[in-house]
Protein backbone atom coordinates (compact mmCIF):
# COMPACT_ATOMS: atom_id res chain seq x y z
CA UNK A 1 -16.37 28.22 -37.63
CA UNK A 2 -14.25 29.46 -35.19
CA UNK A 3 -12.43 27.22 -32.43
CA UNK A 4 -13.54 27.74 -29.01
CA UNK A 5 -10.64 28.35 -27.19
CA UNK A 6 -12.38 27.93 -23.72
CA UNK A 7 -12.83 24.17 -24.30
CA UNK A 8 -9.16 24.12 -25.61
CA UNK A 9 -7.77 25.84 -22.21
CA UNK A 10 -9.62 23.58 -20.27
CA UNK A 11 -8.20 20.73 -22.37
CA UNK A 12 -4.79 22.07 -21.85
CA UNK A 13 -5.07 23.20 -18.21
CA UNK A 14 -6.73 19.99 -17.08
CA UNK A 15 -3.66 17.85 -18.94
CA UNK A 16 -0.68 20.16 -17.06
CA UNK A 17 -2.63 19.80 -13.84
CA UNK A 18 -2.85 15.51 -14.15
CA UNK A 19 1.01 15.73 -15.23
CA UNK A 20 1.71 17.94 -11.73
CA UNK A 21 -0.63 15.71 -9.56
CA UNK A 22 1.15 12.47 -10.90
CA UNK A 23 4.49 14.24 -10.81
CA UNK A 24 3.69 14.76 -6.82
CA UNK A 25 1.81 11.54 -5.85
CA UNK A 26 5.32 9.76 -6.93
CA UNK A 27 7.03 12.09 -5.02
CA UNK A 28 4.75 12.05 -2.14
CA UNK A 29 5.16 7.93 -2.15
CA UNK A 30 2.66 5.44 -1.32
CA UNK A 31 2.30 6.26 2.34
CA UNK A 32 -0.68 8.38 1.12
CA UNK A 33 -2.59 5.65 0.27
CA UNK A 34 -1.27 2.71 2.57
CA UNK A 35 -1.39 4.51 5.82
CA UNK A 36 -3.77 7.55 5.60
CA UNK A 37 -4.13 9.29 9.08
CA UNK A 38 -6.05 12.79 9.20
CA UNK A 39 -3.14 14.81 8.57
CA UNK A 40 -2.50 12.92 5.03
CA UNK A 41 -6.09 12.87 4.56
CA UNK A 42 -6.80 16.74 4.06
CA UNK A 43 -3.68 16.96 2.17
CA UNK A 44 -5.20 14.88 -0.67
CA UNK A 45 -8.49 16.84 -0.11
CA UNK A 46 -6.56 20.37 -0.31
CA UNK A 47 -4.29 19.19 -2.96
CA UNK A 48 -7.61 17.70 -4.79
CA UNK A 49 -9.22 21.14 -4.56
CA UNK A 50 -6.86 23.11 -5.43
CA UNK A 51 -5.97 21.22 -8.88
CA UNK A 52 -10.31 21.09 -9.69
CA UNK A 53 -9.78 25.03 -8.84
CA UNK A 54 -7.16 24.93 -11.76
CA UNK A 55 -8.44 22.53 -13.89
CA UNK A 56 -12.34 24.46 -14.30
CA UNK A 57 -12.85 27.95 -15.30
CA UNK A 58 -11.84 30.07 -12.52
CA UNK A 59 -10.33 33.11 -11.26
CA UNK A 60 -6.90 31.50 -10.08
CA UNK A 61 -4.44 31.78 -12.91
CA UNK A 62 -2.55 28.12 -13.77
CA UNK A 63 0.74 29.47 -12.50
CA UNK A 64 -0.56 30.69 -9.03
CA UNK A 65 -2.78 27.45 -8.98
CA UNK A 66 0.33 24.88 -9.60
CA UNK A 67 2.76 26.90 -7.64
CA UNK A 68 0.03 26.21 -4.26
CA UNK A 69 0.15 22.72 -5.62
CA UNK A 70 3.76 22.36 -5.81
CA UNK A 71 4.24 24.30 -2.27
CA UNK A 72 1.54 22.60 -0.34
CA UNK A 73 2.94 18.92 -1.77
CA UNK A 74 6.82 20.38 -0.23
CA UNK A 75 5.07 21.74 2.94
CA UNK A 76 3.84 17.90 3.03
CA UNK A 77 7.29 16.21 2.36
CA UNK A 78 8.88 18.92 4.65
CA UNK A 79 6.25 17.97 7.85
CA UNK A 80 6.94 13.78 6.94
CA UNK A 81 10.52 14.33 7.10
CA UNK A 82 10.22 16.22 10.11
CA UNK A 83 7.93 13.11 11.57
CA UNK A 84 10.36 10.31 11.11
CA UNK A 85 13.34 12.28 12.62
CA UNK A 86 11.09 13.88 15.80
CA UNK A 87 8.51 12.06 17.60
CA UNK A 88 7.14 15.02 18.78
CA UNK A 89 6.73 16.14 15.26
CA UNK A 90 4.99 12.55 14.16
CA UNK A 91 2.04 12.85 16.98
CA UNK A 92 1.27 16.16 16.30
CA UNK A 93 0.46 15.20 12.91
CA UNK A 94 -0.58 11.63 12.95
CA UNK A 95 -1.61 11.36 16.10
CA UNK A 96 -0.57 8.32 18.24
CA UNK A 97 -2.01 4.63 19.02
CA UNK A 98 -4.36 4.54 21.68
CA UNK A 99 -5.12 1.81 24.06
CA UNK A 100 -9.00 1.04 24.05
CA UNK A 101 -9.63 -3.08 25.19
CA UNK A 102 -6.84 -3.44 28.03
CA UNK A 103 -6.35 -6.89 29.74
CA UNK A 104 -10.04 -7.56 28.33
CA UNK A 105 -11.14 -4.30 29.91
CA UNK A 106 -12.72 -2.13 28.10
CA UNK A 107 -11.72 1.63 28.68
CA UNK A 108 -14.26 3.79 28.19
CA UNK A 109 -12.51 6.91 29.00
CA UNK A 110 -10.49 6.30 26.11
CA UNK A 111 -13.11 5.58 23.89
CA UNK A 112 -15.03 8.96 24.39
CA UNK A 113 -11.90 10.61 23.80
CA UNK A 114 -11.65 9.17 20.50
CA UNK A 115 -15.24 9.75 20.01
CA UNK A 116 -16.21 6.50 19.56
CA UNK A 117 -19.42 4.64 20.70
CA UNK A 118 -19.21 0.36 21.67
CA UNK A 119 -21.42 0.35 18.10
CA UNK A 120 -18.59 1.62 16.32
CA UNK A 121 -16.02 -0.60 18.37
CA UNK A 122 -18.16 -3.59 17.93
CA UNK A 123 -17.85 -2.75 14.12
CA UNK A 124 -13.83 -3.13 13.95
CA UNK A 125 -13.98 -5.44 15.81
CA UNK A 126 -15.71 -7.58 12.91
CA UNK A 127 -13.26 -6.41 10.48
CA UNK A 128 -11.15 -8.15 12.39
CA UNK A 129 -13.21 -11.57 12.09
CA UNK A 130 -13.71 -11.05 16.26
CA UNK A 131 -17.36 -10.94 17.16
CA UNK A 132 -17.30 -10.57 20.72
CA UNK A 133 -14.98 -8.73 23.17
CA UNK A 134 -14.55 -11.18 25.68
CA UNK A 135 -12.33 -12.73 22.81
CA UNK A 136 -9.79 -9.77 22.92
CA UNK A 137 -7.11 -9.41 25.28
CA UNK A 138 -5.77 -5.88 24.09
CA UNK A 139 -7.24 -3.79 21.50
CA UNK A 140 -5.33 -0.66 20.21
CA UNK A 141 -6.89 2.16 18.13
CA UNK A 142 -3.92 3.21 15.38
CA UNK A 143 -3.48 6.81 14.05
CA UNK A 144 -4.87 5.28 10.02
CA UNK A 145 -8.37 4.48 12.54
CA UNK A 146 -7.80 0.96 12.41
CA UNK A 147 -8.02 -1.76 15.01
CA UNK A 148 -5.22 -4.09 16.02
CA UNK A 149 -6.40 -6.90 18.45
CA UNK A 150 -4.28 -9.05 20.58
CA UNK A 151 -7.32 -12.21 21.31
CA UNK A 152 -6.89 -13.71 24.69
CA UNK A 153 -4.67 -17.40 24.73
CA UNK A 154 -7.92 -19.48 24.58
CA UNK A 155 -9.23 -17.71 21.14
CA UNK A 156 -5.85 -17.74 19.73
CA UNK A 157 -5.70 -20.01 16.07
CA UNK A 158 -3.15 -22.53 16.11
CA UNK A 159 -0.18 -22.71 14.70
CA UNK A 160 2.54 -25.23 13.48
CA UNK A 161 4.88 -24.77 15.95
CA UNK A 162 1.75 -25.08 18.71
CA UNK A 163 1.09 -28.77 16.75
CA UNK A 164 4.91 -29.53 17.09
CA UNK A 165 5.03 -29.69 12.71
CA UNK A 166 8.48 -29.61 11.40
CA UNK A 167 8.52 -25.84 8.95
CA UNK A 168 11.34 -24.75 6.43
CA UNK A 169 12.42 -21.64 6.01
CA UNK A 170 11.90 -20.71 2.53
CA UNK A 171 14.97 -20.33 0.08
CA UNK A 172 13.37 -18.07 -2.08
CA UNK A 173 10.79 -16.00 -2.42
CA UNK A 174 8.11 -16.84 -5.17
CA UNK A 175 8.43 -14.69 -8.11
CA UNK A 176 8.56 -13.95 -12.40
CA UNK A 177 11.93 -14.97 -14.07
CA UNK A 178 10.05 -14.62 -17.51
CA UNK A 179 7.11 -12.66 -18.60
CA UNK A 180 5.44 -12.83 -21.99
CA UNK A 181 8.64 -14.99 -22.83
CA UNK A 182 10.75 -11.68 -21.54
CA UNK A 183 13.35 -12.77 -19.14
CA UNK A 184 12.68 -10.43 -16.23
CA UNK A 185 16.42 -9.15 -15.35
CA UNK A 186 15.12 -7.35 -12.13
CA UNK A 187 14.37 -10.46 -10.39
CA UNK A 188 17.01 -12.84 -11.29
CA UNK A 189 18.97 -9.92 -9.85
CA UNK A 190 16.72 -10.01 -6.28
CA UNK A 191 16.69 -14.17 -6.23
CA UNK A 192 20.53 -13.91 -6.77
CA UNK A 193 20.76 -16.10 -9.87
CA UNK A 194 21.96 -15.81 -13.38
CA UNK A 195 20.25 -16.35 -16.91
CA UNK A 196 22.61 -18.90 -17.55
CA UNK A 197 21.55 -20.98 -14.65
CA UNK A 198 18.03 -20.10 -15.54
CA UNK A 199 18.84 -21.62 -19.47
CA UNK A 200 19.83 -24.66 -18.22
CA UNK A 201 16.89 -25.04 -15.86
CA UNK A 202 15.10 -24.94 -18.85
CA UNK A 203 17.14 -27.18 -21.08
CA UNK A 204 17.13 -29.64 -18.50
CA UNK A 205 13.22 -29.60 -18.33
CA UNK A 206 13.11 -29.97 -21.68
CA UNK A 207 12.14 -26.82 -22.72
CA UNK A 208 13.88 -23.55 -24.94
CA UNK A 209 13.13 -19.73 -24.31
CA UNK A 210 11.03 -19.08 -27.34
CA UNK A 211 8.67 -21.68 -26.27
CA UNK A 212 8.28 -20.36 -22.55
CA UNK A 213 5.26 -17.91 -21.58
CA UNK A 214 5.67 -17.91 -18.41
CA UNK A 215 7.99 -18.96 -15.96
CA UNK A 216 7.76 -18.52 -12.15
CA UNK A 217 10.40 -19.53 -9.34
CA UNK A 218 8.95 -21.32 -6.22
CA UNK A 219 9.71 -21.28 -2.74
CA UNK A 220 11.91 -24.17 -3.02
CA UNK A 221 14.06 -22.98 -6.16
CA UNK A 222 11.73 -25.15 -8.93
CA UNK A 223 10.13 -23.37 -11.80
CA UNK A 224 6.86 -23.38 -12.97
CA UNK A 225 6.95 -23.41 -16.21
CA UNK A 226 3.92 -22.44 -18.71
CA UNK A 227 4.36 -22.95 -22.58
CA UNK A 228 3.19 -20.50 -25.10
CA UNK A 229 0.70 -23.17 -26.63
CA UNK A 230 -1.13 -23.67 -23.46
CA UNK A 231 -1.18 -27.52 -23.93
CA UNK A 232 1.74 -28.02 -21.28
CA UNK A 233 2.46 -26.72 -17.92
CA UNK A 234 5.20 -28.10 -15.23
């Protein structure tokens, strides 16, 4: 029986194509995914197309089909770069934030330029836990088509400071010293403190690296400390 080499092609061009597509989402960074305007939005649909054009049987040859990859992914760094050093540059592709909900006003002029209806406005406005406008003082549509709200004084939550309650400013942030009973290097690094001053935290709670799990450091510099046994935490 012969091997079909069809199914192995696909095999193979399908693998080089995931390699290039994770290759450039690293090198695109996260932005793609944490902020997606329009502009970033049919790259990932181009770029998605043309690797499915590779991938499948088709008329494009892999090397024509990951050079448009590679090329349309350093058109895309090329236009981002361009964007944070001109303005200009940045609201041609992203777009800019527009004003919709001023001084509890709501602009409508703005809104049909944006194509929205008050359905669709009364929708983010729920995302944003506000169900009525006469809550919100200023409203601004962002280029990602989100909502940020600014909710008039008598709507706004309170807050310590409003209740007059002493706050601390935190020494560190919370994070892993030891994983899987793995000292995590990386973060004693970040939280400025040394394995030997993370030993004799340990020591002095009674406790010695091979028995540890799990060790986290707190706001205030304390541990929390999880044994392997699971019959123990501090």
């Amino acid at each position: 029986m012969l091997p079909n080499f069809e199914f192995l092609e696909m095999i193979f061009r399908t693998t080089v194509v995931f390699l290039v597509l994770l290759i450039m989402a690293r090198i695109l960074g996260r932005k793609q995914l944490s902020q997606l305007t329009f502009f970033h939005y049919i790259t990932g649909i181009t770029i998605g197309s043309i690797a499915g054009e590779i991938a499948g049987k088709s008329h494009t040859t892999m090397l024509n089909g990951l050079t448009s990859i590679i090329w349309w992914s350093l058109l895309t760094i090329l236009i981002s770069y361009f964007g944070l050093k001109f303005s200009k540059v940045r609201v041609i592709t992203d777009g800019e934030p527009v004003i919709i909900i001023k001084e509890g006003k709501i602009l409508e002029r703005e809104l049909k330029k944006l194509h929205l209806n008050m359905d669709d406005l009364s929708m983010l406005l729920r995302e944003k836990d506000v169900f009525s406008t006469t809550e919100v003082y200023h409203a601004v549509f962002e280029p990602n088509g989100k909502l940020s709200i600014l909710l008039k004084q008598d709507y706004l939550p309170l807050t310590k400071k409003d209740l007059h309650v002493f706050t601390f400013k935190p020494k560190y942030i919370p994070m892993e010293l030891i994983v899987d009973g793995k000292v995590v290097e990386k973060n004693l690094r970040e939280a400025g403190i040394t394995e030997e001053w993370l030993d004799k935290q340990l020591i002095l709670s009674g406790f010695n690296l091979e028995d540890i799990f799990y060790v986290e450091l707190q706001q205030d510099g304390s541990l929390y400390i999880d044994k392997r046994d699971d019959n123990q935490k501090e």
